[in-house]
Protein backbone atom coordinates (compact mmCIF):
# COMPACT_ATOMS: atom_id res chain seq x y z
CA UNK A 1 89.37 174.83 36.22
CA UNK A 2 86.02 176.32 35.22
CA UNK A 3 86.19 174.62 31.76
CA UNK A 4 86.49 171.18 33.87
CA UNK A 5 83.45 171.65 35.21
CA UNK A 6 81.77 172.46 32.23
CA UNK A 7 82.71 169.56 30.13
CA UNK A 8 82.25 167.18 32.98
CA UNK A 9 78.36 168.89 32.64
CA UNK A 10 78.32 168.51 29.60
CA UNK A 11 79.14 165.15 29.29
CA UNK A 12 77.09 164.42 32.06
CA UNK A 13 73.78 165.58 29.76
CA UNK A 14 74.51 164.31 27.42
CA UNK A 15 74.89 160.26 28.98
CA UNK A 16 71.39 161.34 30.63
CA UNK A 17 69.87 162.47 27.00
CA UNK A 18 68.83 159.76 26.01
CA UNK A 19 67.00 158.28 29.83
CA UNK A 20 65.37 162.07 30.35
CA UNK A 21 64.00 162.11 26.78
CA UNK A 22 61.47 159.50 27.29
CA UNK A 23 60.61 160.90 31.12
CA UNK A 24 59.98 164.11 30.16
CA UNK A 25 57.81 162.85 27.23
CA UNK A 26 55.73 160.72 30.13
CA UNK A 27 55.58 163.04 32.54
CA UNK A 28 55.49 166.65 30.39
CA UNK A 29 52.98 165.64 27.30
CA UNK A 30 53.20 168.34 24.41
CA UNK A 31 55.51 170.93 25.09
CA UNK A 32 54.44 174.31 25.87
CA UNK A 33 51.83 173.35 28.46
CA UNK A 34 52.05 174.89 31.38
CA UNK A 35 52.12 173.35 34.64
CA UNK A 36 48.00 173.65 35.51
CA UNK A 37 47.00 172.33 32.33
CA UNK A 38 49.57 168.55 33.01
CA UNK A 39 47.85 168.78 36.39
CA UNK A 40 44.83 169.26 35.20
CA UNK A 41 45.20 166.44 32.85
CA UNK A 42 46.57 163.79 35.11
CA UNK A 43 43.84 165.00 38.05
CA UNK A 44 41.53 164.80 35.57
CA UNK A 45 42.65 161.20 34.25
CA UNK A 46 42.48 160.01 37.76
CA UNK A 47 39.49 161.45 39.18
CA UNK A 48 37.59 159.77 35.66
CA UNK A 49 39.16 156.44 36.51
CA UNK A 50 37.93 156.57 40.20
CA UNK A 51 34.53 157.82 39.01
CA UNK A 52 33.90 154.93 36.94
CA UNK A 53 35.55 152.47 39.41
CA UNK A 54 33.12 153.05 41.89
CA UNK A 55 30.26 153.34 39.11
CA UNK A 56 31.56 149.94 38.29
CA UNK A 57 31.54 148.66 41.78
CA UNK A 58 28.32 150.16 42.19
CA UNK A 59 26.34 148.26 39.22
CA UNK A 60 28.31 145.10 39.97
CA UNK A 61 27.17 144.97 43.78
CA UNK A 62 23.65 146.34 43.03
CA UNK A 63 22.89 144.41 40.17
CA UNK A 64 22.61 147.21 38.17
CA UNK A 65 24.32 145.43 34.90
CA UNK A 66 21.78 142.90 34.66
CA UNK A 67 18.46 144.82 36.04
CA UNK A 68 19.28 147.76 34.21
CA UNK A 69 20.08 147.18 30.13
CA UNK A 70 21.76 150.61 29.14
CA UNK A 71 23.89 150.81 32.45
CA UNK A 72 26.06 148.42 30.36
CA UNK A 73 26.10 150.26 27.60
CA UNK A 74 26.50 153.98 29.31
CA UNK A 75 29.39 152.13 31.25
CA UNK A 76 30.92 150.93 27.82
CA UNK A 77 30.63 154.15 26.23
CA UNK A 78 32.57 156.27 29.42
CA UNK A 79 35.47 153.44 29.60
CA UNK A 80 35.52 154.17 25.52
CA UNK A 81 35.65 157.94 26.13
CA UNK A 82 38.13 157.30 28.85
CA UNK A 83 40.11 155.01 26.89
CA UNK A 84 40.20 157.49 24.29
CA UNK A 85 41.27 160.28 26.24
CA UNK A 86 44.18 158.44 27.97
CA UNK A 87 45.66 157.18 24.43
CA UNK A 88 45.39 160.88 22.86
CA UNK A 89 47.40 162.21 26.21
CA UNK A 90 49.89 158.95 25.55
CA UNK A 91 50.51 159.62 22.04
CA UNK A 92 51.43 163.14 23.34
CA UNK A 93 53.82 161.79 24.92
CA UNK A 94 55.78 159.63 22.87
CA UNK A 95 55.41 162.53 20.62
CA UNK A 96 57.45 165.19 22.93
CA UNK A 97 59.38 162.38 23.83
CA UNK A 98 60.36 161.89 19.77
CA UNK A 99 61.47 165.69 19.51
CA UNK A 100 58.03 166.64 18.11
CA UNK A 101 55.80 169.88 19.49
CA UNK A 102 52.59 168.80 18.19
CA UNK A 103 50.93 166.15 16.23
CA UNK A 104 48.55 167.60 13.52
CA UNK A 105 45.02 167.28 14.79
CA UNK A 106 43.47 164.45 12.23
CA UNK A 107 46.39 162.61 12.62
CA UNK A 108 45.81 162.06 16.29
CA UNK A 109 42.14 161.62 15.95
CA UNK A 110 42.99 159.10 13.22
CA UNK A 111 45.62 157.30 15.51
CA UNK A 112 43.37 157.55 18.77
CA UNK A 113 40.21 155.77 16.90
CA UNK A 114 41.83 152.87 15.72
CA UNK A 115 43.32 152.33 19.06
CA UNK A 116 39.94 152.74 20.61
CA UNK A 117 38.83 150.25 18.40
CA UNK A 118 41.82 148.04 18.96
CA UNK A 119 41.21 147.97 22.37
CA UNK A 120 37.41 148.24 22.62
CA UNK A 121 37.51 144.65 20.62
CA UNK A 122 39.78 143.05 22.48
CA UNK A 123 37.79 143.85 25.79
CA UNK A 124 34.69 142.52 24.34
CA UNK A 125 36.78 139.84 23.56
CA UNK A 126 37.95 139.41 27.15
CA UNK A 127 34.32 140.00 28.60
CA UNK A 128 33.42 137.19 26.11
CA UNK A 129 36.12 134.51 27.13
CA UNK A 130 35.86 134.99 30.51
């Protein structure tokens, strides 16, 4: 009876392998964090993005953007550093999700510049167009 049990556990992990994998790699980042640190992350992610929604909203109701030359460009360069920090904890992720406990530091710098620049270009892009 007990050995029941155990392979119906078993097989039950291992049919939700591969659906946890990429969850815990979302919602865990690089192993060996403890718990503070992920909440400090996503609080930290979400009180930056709220910080320069309303510094947005802000400059867009008071004019600010067009009275006010370097608003624009401190606003460009905190969406960058945001932008930057979100795709450095995302590549974490798919990392742990992958099996792997760490990227090597350059490679991640590397990898999170030229997807700043990716995306800084196609927002100026955007801001162009429309």
């Amino acid at each position: 009876m007990p050995s029941q049990r155990m392979n119906s556990s078993i097989l039950r992990s291992k049919d939700s392998a591969s659906h946890t994998s990429i969850l815990k790699g979302f919602f865990v980042g690089l192993s060996g964090q403890s718990v503070l640190f992920r909440v400090f992350n996503y609080g930290f992610i979400l009180l930056s993005a709220a910080a320069l929604a309303y510094l947005h909203q802000l400059g867009s109701t008071s004019g600010l953007y067009i009275s006010t030359y370097y608003y624009d460009v401190m606003m460009h360069g905190l969406a960058g550093v945001m932008v930057g920090y979100i795709l450095s904890w995302f590549l974490g992720c798919i990392a742990c999700a992958r099996g792997f406990n760490h990227l090597s530091g350059l490679r991640r710098i590397f990898d999170v510049l030229i997807l700043s620049l990716i995306v800084g270009v196609a927002w100026e892009v955007f801001e162009y167009v429309f």
